[in-house]
Protein backbone atom coordinates (compact mmCIF):
# COMPACT_ATOMS: atom_id res chain seq x y z
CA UNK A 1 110.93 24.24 -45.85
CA UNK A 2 112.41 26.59 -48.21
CA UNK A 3 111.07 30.59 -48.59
CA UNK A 4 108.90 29.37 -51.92
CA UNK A 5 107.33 26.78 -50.13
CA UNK A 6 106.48 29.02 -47.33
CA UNK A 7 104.14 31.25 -49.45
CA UNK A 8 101.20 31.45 -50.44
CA UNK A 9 99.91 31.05 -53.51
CA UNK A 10 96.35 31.99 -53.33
CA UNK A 11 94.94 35.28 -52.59
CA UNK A 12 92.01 36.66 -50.11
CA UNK A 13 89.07 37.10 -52.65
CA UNK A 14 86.43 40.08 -52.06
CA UNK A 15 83.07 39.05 -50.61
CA UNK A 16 80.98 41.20 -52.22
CA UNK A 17 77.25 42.70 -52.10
CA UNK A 18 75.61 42.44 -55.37
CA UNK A 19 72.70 45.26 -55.62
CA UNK A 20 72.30 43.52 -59.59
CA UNK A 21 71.90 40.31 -58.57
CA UNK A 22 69.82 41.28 -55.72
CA UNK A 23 67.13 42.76 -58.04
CA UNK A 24 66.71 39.34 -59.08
CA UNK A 25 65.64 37.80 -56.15
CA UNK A 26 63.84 38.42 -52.54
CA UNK A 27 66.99 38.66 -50.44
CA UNK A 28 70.11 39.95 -50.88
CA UNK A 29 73.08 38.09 -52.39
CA UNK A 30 76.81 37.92 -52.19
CA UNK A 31 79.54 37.12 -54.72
CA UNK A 32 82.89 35.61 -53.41
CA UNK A 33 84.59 36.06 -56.46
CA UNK A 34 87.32 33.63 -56.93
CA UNK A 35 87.72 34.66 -60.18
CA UNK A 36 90.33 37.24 -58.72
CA UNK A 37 92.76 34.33 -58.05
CA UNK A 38 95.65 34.81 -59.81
CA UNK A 39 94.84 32.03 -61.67
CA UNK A 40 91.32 32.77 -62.55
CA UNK A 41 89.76 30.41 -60.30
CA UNK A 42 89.25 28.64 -57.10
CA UNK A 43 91.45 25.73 -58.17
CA UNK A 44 94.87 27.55 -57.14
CA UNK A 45 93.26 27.12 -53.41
CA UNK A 46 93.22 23.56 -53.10
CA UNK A 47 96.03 22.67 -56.13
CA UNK A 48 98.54 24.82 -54.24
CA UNK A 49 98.01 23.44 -51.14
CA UNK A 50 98.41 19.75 -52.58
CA UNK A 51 101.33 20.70 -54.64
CA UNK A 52 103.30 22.14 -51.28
CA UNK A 53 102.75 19.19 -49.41
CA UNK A 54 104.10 17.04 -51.71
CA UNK A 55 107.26 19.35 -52.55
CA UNK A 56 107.85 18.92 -49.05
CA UNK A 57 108.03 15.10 -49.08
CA UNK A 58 111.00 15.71 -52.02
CA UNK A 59 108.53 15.77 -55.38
CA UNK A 60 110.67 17.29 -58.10
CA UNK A 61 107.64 16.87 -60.86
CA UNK A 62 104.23 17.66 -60.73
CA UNK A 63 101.63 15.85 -62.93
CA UNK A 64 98.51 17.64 -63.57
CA UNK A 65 95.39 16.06 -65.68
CA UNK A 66 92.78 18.80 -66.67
CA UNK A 67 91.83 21.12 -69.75
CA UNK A 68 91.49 24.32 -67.85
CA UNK A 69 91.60 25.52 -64.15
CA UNK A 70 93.28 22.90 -62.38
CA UNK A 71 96.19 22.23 -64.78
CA UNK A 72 96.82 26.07 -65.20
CA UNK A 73 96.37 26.22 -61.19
CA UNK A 74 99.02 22.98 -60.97
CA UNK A 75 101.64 24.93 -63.30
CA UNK A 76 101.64 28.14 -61.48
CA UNK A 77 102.15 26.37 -58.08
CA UNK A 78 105.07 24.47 -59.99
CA UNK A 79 106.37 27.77 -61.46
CA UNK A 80 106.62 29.43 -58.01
CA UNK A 81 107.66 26.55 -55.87
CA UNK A 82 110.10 25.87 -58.54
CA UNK A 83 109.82 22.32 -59.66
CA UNK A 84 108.86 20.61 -63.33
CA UNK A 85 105.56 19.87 -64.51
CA UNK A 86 103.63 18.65 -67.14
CA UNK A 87 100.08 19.28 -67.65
CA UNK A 88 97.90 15.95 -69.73
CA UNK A 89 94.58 17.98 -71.45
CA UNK A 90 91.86 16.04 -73.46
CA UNK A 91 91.73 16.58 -77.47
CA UNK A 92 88.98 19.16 -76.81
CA UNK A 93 90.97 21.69 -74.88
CA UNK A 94 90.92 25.35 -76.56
CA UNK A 95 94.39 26.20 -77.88
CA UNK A 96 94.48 29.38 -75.77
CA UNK A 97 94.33 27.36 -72.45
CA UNK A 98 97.00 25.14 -73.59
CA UNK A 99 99.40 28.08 -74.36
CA UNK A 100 98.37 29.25 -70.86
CA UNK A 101 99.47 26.25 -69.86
CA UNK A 102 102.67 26.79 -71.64
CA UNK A 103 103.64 29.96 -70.24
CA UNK A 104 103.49 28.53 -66.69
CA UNK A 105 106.58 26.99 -68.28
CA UNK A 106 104.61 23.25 -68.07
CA UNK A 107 105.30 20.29 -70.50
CA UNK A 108 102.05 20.43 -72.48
CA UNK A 109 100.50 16.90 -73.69
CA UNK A 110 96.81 16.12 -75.03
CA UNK A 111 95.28 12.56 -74.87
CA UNK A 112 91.63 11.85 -75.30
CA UNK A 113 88.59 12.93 -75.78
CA UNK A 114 87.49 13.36 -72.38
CA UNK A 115 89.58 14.38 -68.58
CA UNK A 116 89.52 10.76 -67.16
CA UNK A 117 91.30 9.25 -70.71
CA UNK A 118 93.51 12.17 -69.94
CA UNK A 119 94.12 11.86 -66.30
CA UNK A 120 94.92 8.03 -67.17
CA UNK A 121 98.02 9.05 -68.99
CA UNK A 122 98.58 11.77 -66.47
CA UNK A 123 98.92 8.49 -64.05
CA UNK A 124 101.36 7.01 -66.78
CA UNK A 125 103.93 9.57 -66.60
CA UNK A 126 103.93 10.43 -62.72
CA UNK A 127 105.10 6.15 -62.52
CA UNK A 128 107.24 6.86 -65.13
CA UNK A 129 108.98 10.24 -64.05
CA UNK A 130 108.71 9.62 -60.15
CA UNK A 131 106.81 12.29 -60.45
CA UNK A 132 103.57 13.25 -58.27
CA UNK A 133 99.98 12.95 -59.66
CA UNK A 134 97.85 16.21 -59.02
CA UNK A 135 94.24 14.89 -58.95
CA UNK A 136 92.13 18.14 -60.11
CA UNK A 137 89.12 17.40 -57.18
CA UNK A 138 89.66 13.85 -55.35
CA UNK A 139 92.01 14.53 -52.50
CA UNK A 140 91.91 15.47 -48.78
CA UNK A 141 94.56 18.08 -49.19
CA UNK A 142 92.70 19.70 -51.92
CA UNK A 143 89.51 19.93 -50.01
CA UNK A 144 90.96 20.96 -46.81
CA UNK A 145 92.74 24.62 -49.74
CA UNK A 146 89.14 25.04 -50.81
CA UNK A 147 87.96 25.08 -47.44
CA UNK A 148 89.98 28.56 -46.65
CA UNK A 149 87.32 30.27 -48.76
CA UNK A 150 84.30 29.59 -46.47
CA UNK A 151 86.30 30.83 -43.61
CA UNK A 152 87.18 33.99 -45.42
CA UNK A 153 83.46 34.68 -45.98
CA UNK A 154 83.13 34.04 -42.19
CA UNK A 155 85.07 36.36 -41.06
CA UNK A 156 83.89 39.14 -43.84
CA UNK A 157 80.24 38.08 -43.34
CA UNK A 158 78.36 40.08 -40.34
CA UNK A 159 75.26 37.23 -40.28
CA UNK A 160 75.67 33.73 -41.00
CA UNK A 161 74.26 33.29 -44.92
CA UNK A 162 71.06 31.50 -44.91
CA UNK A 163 71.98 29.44 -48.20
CA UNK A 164 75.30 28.69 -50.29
CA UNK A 165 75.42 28.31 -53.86
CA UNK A 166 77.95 26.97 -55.81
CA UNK A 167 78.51 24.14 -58.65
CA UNK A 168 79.57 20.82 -58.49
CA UNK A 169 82.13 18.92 -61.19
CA UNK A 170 83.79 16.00 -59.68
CA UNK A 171 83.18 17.55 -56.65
CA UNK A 172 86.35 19.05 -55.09
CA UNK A 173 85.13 22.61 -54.62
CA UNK A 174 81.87 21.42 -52.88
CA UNK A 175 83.54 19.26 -50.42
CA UNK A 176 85.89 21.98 -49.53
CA UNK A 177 83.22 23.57 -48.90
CA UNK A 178 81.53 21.38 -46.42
CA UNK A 179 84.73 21.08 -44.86
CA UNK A 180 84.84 25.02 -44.16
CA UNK A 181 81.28 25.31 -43.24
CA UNK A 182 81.90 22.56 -40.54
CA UNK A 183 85.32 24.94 -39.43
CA UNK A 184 83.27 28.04 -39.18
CA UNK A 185 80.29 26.45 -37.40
CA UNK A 186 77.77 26.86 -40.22
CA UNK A 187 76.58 23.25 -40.43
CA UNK A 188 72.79 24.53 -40.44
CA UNK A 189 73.81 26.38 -43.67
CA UNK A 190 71.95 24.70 -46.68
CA UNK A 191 74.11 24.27 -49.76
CA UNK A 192 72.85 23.82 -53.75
CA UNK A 193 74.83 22.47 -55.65
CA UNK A 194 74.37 22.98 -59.58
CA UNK A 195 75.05 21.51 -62.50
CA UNK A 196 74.59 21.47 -66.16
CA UNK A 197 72.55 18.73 -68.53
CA UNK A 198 75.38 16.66 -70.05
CA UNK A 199 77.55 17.05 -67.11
CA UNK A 200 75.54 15.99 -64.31
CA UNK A 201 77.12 13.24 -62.41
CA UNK A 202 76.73 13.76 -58.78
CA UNK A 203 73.11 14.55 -59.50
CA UNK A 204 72.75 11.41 -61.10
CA UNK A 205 74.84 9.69 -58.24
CA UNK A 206 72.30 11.30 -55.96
CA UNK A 207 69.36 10.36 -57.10
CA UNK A 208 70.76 6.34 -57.60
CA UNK A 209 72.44 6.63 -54.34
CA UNK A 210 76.07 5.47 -55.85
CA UNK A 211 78.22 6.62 -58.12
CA UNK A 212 77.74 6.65 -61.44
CA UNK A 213 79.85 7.52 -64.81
CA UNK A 214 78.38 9.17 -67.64
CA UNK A 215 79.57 7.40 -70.81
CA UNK A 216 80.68 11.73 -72.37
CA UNK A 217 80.13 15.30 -71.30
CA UNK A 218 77.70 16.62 -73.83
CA UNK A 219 77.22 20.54 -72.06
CA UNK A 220 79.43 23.46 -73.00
CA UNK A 221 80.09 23.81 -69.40
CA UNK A 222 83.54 21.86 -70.13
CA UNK A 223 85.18 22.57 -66.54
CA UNK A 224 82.25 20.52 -65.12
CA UNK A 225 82.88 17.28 -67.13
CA UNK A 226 84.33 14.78 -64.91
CA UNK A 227 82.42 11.40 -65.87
CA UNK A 228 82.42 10.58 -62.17
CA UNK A 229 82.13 12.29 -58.92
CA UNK A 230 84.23 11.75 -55.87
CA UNK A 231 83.15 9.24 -53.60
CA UNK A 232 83.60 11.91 -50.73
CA UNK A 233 80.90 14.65 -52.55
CA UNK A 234 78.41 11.92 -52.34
CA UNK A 235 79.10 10.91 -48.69
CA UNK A 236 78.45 14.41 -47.79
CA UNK A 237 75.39 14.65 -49.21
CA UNK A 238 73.74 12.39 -46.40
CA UNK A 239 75.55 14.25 -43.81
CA UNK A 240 74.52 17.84 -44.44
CA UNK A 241 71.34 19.65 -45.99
CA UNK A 242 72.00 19.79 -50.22
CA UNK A 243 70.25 20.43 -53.05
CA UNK A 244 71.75 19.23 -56.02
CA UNK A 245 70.34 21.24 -59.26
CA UNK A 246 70.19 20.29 -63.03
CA UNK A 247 70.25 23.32 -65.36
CA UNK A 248 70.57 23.44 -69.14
CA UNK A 249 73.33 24.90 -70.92
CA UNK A 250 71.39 27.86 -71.86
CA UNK A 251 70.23 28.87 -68.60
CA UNK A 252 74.07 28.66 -67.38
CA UNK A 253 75.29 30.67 -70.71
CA UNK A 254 72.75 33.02 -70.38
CA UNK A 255 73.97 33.82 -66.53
CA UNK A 256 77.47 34.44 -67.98
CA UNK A 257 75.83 36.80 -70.36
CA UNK A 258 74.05 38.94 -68.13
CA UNK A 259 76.94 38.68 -65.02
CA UNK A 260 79.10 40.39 -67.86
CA UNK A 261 76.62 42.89 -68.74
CA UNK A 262 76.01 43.47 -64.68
CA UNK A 263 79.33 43.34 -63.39
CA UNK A 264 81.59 43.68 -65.86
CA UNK A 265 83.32 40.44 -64.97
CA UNK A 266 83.81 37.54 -67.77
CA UNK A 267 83.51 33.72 -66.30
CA UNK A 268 83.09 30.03 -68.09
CA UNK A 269 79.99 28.24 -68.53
CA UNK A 270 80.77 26.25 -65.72
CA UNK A 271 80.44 29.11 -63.21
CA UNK A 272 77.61 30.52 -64.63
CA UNK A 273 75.45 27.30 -63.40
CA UNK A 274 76.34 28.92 -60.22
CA UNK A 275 74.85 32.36 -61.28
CA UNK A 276 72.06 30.44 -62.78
CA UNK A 277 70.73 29.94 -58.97
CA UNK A 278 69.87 33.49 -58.76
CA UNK A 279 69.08 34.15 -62.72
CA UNK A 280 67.05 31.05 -63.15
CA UNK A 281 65.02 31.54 -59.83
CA UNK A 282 66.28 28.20 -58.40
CA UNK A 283 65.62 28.98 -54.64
CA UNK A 284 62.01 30.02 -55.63
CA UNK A 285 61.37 26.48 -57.02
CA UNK A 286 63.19 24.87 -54.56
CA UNK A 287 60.99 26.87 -51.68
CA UNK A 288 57.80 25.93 -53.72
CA UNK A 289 58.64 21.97 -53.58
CA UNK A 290 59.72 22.46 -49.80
CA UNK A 291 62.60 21.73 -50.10
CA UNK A 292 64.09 24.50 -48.67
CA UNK A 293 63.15 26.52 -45.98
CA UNK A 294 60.87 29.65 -46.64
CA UNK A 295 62.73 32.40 -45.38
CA UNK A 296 65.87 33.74 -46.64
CA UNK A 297 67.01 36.76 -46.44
CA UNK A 298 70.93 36.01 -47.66
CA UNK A 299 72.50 34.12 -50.07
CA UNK A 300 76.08 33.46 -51.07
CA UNK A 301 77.39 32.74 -54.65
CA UNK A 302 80.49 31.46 -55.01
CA UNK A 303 81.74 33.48 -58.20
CA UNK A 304 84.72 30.18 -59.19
CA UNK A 305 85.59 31.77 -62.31
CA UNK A 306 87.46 29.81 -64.89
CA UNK A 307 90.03 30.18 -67.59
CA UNK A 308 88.52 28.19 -70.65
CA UNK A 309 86.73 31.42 -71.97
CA UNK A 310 87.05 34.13 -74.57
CA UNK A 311 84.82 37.00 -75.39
CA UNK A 312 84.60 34.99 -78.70
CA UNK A 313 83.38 32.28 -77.48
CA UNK A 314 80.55 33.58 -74.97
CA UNK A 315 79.24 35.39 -78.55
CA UNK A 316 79.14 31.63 -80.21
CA UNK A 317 77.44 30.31 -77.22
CA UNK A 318 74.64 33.31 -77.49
CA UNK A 319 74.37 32.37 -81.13
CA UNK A 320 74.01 28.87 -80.40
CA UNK A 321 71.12 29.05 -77.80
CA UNK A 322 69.49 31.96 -79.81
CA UNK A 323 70.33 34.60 -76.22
């Protein structure tokens, strides 16, 4: 293995306690902020892990499929390790992330409306390049990158957390998740997962017990909208105690709004649906339905970040939902 496969491409995020956020509920909470990646999020975790792996089996090209954090993760693993790649976005990617894209030095192509018309022509080239498909979420080897973060909070952590927020999209960050929790001993830790209205497909594969695939992504909260889950998220969800949350779009803007006004720290719709568990007083609900248990005196947020957001934008999506 050469030097650049050796290193690492992610970074040790801060585990932070946040006295703001903690004013908004009973307990006290902690941010792991991912967003400090030098990508912007989580994804660079998981993506560079998959990417070295398959370098090391002799993969000259790496195909990536996504319209924000896990095609910009995929080209700066590329970039450093060396290799080509080429990055397949849907039709409603923001210019800005595709010139993002394009300064990781990746081939930049849009198809479709939607990830999984993208990620079907991401499938297209790989056979046709011998090159090697980067699935943003579905893969053992991404799961097993995301997993590092848990055990970071372990060892920064002086108590085990008595709940775990995060979101859920197709499900690649919560399954790393589970996979670190089981590492570090914590399977007793409950975990909510959250999503938005319009982009809610493991909580609709929950509640049928299956699978299921949303015929579009109607939220804002764009880095959520795979149409389908991974079969693994919903495996885990009979194996260890979850909570999978719907919010609307405005309750998950509105977190980004006042995270940025608390903290100083800009992040996506999609990671304010995490935020939105503290915000939004999900725990308290959750405690009045018994669903969870009655005492907690920690929680941890996983801060994932995300690149598909401007300043601009978060002012349009205040407009829009009259914040």
């Amino acid at each position: 293995m050469s030097d650049k496969q050796k290193q690492q491409l992610y970074v040790r995020t801060p585990l932070i306690e946040s006295t703001a956020l903690s004013k908004h509920a009973p307990f006290k909470v902690y941010l792991k902020l991912e967003n400090t990646q030098p990508t912007g999020s989580f994804k660079i975790r998981g993506i560079s892990n998959l990417c070295k792996k398959a370098i090391e089996k002799g993969s000259k090209h790496i195909v990536s499929s996504s319209g924000g954090n896990a095609g910009i993760a995929a080209a700066y693993a590329a970039r450093k390790l060396g290799v080509k790649a080429t990055v397949v976005i849907p039709k409603s990617t923001p210019e800005f992330v595709a010139q993002k894209l394009r300064d990781e030095n990746a081939t930049v192509e849009y198809h479709g409306k939607v990830w999984d018309e993208a990620n079907k022509r991401a499938l297209e080239i790989a056979s046709q390049s011998n090159g090697t498909i980067i699935h943003p979420f579905d893969h053992p080897d991404i799961w097993q990158g995301h997993s590092s973060m848990i055990e970071e909070i372990a060892d920064d952590m002086t108590h085990k957390p008595d709940v775990l927020i995060t979101v859920v999209g197709g499900g690649g960050l919560f399954c790393g998740v589970i996979e670190g929790l089981k590492k570090v001993g914590w399977n007793d830790v409950p975990v909510i997962t959250i999503e938005t209205v319009g982009a809610d497909c493991y909580n609709a594969a929950v509640k049928k017990g299956e699978l299921v695939t949303l015929d579009d992504i109607t939220s804002v909260a764009k880095c959520l909208g795979a149409l389908t889950a991974c079969q693994q998220a919903l495996d885990y969800y009979s194996q260890h105690e979850v909570h999978s949350v719907v919010i609307s779009d405005k309750e998950a803007v509105d977190a980004c709004l006042r995270f940025t006004d608390e903290h100083r720290i800009l992040v996506e719709p999609a990671c304010g649906a995490a935020l939105a568990g503290i915000y939004s007083n999900v725990i308290p609900k959750l405690q009045e339905q018994g669903k969870l248990q009655t005492v907690i005196q920690s929680a941890v947020v996983i801060v994932c970040g995300g690149c598909s957001i401007t300043l601009e934008m978060l002012n349009k999506y205040k407009s829009k939902f009259g914040l």
